[in-house]
Every structure is written in structure tokens, then in C-alpha cells.
N, C-alpha and C. Protein backbone atom coordinates (compact mmCIF):
# COMPACT_ATOMS: atom_id res chain seq x y z
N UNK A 1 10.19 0.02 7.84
CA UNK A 1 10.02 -0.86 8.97
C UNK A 1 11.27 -0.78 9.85
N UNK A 2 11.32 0.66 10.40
CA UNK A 2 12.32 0.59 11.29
C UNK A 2 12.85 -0.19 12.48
N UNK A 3 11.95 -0.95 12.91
CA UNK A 3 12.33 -1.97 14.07
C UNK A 3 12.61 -3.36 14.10
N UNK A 4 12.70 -3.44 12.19
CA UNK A 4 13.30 -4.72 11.80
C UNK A 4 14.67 -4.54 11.76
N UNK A 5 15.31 -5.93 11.63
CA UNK A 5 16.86 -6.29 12.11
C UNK A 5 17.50 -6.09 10.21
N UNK A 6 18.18 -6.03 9.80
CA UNK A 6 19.19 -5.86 8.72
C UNK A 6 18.28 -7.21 7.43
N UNK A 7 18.45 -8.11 8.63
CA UNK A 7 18.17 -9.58 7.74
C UNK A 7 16.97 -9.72 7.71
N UNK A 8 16.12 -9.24 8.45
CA UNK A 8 14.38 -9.25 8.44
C UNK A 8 14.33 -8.64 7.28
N UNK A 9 14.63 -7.17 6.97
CA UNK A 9 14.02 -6.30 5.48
C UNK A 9 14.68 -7.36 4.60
N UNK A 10 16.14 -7.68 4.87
CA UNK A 10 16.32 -8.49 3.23
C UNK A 10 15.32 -9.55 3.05
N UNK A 11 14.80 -10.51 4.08
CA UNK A 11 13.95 -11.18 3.82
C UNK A 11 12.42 -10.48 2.79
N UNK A 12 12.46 -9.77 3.68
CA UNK A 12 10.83 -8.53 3.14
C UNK A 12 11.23 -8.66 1.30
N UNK A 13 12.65 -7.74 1.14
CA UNK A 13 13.13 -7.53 0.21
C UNK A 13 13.05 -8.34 -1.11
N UNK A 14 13.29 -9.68 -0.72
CA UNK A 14 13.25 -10.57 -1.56
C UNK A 14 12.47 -11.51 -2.09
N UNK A 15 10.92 -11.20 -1.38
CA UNK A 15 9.91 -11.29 -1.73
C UNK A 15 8.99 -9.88 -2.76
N UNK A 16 9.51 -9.25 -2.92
CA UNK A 16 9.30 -7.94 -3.04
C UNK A 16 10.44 -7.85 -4.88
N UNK A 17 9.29 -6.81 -5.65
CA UNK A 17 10.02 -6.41 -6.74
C UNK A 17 9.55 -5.04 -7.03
N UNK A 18 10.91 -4.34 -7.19
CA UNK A 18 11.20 -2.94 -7.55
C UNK A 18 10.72 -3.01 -9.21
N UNK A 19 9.74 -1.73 -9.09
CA UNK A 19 8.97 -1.58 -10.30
C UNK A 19 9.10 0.30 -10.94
N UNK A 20 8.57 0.77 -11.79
CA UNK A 20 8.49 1.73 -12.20
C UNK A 20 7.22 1.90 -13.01
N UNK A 21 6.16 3.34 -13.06
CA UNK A 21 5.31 3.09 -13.56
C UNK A 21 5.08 4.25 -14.15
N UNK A 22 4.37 4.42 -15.39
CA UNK A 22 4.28 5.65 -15.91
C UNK A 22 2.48 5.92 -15.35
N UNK A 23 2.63 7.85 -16.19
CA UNK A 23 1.55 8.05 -15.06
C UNK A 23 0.28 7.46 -15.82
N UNK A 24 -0.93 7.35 -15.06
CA UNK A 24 -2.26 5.95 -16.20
C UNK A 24 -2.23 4.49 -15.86
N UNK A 25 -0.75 4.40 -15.11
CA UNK A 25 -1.13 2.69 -14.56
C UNK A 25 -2.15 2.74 -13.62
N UNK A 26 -2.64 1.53 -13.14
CA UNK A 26 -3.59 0.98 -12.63
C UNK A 26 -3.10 0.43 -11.43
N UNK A 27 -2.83 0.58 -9.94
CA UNK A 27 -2.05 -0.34 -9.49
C UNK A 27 -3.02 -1.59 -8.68
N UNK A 28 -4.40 -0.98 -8.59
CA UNK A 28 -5.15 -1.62 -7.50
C UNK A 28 -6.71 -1.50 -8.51
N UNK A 29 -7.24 -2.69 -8.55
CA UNK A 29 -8.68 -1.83 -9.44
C UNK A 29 -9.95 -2.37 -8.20
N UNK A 30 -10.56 -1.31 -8.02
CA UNK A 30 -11.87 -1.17 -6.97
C UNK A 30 -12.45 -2.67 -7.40
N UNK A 31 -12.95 -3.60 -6.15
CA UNK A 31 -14.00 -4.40 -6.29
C UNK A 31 -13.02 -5.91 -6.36
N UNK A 32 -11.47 -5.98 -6.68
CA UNK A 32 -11.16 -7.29 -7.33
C UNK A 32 -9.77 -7.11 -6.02
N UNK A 33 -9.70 -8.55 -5.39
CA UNK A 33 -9.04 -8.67 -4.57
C UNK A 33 -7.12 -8.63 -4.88
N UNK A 34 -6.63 -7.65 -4.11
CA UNK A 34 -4.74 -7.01 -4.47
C UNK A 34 -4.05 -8.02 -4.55
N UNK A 35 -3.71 -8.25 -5.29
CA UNK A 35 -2.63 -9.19 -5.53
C UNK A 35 -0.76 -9.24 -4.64
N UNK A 36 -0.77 -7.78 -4.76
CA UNK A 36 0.32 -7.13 -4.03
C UNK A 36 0.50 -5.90 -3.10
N UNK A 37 0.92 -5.94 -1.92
CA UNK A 37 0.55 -5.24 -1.05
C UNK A 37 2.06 -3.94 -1.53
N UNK A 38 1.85 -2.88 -1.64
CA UNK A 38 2.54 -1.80 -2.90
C UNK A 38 3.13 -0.50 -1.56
N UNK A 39 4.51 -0.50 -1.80
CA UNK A 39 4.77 0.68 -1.10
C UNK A 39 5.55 1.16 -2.48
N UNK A 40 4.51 2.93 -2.03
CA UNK A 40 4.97 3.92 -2.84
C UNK A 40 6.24 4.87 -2.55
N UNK A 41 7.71 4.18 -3.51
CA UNK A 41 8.76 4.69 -3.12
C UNK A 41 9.15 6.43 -3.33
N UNK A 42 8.15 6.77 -4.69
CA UNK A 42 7.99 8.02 -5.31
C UNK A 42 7.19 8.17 -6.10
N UNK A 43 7.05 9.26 -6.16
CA UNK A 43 5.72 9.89 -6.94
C UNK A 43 4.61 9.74 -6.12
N UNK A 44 3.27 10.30 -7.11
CA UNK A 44 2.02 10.18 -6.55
C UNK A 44 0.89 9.56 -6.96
N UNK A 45 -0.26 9.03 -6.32
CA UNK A 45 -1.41 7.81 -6.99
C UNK A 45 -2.70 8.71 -6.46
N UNK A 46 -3.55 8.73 -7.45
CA UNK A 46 -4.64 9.21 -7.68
C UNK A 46 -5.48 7.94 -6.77
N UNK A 47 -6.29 8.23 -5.95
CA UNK A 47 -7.44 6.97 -5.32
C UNK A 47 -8.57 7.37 -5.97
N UNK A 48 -9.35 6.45 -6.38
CA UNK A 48 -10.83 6.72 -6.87
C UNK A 48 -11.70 5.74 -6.61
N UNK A 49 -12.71 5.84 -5.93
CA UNK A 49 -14.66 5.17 -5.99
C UNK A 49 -15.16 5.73 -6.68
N UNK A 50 -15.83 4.15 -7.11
CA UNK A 50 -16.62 4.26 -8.05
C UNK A 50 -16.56 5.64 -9.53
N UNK A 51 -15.06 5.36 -9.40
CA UNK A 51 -14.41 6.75 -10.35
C UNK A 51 -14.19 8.00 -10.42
N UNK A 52 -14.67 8.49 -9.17
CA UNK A 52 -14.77 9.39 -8.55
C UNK A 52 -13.35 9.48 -7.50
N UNK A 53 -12.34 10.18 -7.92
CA UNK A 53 -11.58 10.78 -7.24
C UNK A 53 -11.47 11.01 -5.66
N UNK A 54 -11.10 10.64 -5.08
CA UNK A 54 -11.39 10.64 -3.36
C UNK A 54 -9.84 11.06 -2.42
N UNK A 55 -9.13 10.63 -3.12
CA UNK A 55 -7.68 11.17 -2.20
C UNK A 55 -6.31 11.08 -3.22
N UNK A 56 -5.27 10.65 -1.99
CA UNK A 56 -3.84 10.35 -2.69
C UNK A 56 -3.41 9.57 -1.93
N UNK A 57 -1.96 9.40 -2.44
CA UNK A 57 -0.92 8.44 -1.95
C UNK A 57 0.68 9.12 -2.08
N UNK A 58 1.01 9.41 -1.67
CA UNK A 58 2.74 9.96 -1.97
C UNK A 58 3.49 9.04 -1.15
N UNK A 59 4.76 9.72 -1.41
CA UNK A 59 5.88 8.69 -1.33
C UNK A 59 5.84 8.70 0.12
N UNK A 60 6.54 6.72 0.18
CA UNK A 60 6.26 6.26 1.94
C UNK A 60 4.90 5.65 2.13
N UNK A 61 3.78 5.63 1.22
CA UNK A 61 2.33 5.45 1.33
C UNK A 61 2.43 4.09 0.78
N UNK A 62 1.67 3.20 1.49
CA UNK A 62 1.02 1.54 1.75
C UNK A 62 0.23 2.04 0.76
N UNK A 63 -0.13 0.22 -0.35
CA UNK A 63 -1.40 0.82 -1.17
C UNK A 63 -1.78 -0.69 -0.93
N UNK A 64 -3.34 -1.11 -0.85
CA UNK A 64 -3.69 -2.34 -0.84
C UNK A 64 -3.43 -2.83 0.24
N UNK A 65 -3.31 -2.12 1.46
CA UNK A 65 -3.27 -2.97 3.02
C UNK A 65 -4.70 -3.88 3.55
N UNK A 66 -5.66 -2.82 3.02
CA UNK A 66 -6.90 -3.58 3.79
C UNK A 66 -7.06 -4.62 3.20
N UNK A 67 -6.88 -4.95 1.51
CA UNK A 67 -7.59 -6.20 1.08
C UNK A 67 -6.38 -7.14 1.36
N UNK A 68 -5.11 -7.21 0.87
CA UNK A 68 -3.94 -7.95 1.97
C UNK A 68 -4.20 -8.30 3.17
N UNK A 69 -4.35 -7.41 4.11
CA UNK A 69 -4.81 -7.72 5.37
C UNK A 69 -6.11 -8.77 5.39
N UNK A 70 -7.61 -8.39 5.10
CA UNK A 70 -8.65 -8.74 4.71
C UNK A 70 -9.09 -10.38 4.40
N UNK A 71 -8.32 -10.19 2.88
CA UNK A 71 -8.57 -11.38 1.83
C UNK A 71 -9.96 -10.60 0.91
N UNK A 72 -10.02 -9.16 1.05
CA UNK A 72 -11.38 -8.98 0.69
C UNK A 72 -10.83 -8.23 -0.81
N UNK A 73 -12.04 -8.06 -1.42
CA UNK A 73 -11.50 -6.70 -2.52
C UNK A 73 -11.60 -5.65 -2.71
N UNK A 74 -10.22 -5.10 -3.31
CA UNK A 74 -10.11 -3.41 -2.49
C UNK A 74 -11.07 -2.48 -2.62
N UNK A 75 -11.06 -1.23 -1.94
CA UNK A 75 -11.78 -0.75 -1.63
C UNK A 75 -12.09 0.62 -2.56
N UNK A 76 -10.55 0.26 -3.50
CA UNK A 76 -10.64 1.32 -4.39
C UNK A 76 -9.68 1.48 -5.37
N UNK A 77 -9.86 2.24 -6.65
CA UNK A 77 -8.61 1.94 -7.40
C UNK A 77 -7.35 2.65 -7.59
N UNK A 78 -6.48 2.48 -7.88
CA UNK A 78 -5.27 3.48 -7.73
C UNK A 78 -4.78 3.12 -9.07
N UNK A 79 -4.02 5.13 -9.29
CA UNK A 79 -4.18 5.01 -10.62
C UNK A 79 -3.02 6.08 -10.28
N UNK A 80 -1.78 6.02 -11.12
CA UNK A 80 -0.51 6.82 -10.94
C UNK A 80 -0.53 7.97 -11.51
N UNK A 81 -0.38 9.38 -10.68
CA UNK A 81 -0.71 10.37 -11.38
C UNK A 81 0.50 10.53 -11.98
N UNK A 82 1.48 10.17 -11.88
CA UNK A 82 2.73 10.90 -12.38
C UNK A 82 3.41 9.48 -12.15
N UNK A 83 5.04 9.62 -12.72
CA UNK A 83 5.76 8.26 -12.88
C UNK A 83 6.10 7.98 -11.33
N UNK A 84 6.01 7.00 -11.38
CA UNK A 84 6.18 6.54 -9.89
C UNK A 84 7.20 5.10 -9.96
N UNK A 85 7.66 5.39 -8.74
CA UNK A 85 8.70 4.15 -7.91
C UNK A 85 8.37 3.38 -6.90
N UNK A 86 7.93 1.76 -7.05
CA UNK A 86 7.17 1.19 -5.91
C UNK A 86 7.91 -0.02 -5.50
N UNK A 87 8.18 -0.36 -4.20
CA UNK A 87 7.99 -2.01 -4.39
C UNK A 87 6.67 -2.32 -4.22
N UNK A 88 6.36 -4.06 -5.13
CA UNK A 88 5.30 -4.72 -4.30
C UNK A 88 5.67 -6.22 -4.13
N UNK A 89 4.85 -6.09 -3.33
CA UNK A 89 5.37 -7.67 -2.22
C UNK A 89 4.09 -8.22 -2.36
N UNK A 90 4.60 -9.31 -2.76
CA UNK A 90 3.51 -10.54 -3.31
C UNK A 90 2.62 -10.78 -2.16
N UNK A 91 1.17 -11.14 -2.35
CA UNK A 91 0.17 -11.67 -1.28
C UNK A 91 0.64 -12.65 -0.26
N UNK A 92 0.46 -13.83 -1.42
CA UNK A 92 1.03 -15.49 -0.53
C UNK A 92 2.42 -15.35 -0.17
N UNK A 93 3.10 -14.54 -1.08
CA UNK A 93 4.72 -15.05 -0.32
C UNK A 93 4.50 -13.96 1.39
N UNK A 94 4.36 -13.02 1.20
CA UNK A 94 3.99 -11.80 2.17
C UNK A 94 3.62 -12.64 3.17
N UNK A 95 1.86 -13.76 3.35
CA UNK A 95 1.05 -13.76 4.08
C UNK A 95 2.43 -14.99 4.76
N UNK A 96 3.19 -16.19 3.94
CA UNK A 96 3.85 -16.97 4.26
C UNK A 96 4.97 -16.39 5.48
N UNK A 97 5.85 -15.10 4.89
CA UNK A 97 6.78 -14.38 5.32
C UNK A 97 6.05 -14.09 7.09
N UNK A 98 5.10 -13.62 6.62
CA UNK A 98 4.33 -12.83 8.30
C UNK A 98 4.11 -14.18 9.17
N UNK A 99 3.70 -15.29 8.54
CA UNK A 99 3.40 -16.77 9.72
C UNK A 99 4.85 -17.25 10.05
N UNK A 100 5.90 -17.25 9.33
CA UNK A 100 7.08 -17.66 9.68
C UNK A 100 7.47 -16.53 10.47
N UNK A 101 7.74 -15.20 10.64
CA UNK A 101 8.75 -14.69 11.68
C UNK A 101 7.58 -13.39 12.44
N UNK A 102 7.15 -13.39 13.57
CA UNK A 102 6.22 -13.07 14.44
C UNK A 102 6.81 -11.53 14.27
N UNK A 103 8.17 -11.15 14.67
CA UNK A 103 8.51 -9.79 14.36
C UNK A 103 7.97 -9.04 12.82
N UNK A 104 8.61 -9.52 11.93
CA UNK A 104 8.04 -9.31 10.45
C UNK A 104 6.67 -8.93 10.43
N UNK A 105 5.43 -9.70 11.05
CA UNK A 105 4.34 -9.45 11.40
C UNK A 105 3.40 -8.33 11.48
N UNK A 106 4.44 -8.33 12.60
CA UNK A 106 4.36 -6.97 13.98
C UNK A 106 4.71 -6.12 12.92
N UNK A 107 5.55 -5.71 12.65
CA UNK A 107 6.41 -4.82 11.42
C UNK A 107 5.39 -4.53 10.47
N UNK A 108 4.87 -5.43 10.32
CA UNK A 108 3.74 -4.96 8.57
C UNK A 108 2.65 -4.45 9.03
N UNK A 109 1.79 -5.33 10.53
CA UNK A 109 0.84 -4.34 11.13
C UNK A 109 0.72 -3.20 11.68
N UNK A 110 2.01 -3.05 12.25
CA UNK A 110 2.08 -1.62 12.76
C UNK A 110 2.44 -0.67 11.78
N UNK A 111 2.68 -0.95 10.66
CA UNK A 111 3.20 -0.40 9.20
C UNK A 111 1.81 -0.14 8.77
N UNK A 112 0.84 -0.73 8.58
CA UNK A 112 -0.54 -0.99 8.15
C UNK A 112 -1.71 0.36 9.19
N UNK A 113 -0.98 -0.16 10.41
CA UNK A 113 -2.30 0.99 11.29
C UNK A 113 -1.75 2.13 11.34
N UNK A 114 -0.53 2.18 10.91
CA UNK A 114 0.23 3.74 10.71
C UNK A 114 -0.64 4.39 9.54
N UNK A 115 -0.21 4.00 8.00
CA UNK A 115 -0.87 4.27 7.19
C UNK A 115 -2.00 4.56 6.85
N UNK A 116 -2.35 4.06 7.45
CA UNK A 116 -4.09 4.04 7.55
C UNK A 116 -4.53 4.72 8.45
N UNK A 117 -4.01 4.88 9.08
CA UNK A 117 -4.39 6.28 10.24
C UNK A 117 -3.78 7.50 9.48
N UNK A 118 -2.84 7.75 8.65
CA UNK A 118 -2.72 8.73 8.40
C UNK A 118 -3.56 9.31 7.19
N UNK A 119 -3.72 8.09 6.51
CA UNK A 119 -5.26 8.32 5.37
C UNK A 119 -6.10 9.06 5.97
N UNK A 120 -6.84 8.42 7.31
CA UNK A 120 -7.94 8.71 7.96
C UNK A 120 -7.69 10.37 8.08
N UNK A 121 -6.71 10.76 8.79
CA UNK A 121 -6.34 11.84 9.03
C UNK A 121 -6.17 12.95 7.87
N UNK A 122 -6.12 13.07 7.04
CA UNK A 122 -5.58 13.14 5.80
C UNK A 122 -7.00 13.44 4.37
N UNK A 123 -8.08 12.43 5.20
CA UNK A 123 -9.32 12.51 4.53
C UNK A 123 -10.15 13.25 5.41
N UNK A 124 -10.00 13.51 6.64
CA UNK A 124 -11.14 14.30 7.27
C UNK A 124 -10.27 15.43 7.14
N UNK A 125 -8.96 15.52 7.12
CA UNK A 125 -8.23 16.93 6.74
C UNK A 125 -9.49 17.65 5.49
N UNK A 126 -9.65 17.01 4.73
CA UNK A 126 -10.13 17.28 3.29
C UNK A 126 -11.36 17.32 2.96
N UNK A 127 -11.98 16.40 4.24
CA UNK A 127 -13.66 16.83 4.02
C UNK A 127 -13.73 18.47 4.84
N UNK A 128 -12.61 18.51 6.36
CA UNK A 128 -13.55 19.84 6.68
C UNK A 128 -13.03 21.11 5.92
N UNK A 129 -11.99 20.71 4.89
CA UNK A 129 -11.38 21.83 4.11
C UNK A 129 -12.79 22.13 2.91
N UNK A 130 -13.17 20.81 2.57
CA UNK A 130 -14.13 21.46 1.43
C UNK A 130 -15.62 21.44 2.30
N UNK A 131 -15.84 21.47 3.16
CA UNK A 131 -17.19 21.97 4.22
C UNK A 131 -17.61 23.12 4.17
């Protein structure tokens, strides 16, 4: 979130806990609403519907934006292919953080339509590769 101020990320920060995961965790399970909205610091996450394999996530990659965003449940599950380095930032403290400072906000949505545009991009990369 480059266009936050020094003291904005520590805020982010401290809602937020640095985790480590071996590969087989679970970070998001399809159908049940995210608890934590997950940036992937390293490594890589397997996405799957309905168990079926569908993309990735590498490092720098948002996981759980839409149902965060939403309130809905996600759309799919993520599952760590390899050991990975994440923060995640709690729902309610997150949704609290974004109503208190309007920049912070701005920061997570434009963080959010980035990501997600690059999914988009990223998945039609991959449908016309296997066409």
C-alpha cells in the first residue's frame, strides 16, 4: 500500500499477524465466510472449486478480498502449495480500521481492484492457453 503514510501501515500492521505455513494448509475453505483478509508474503497457494484446481496465488497476492469485501462466503479454497509467508488481518478489526481512516480505505480498495484484476488477467491468460 504504497500511498499510505509510515503510521497508516503501522496501524494496518498491528491489526495484522505474521504467520508461516507449511505446504497442505488450508487458508480459505470454499462456501464458509474469511475470517482474514491474507496477503501472500511468499511462496505459492493452490485455488480450487469445488476441488478442482483453478489457479494460483504468489507472492504480493490478496487472498479472501471478495468475501472481506462482500460479507459473503468465499468463492474458493486455498490451499498452500509450498511453505509460505503471510500476513492476515483480521475481518472486524480490518472492517473497523477502513471506517476510522478514509485513506486506509482507499488503500485496501484500490489494493483489492488491483488484485483482482490481475487474477482476471491471469485466468483468461490460462483459459486461451489451454483453448
Amino acid at each position: 500500500m504504497p500511498s499510505l503514510e509510515p503510521y497508516q501501515v503501522r496501524r494496518l500492521l498491528r491489526i495484522g499477524l505474521w504467520l508461516d505455513a507449511e505446504p497442505g494448509t488450508q487458508l480459505t475453505y470454499q462456501g464458509e465466510v474469511v475470517p482474514h483478509l491474507i496477503f501472500l508474503r511468499s511462496g505459492h497457494v493452490n485455488v480450487l472449486v469445488e476441488g478442482r484446481s483453478v489457479g494460483g496465488c504468489a507472492d504480493g497476492s490478496l487472498i479472501g478480498e471478495i468475501s472481506i469485501r462482500t460479507g459473503e462466503p468465499a468463492t474458493a479454497t486455498t490451499v498452500a502449495r509450498d511453505a509460505i509467508r503471510y500476513l492476515a488481518l483480521d475481518r472486524k478489526a480490518l472492517h473497523k480500521l477502513m471506517k476510522a481512516d478514509s485513506e486506509i480505505a482507499h488503500a485496501v480498495d484500490v489494493g483489492n481492484r488491483q488484485n483482482l484484476e490481475s487474477k482476471l488477467i491471469r485466468m483468461n491468460q490460462a483459459v486461451l492457453g489451454g483453448a
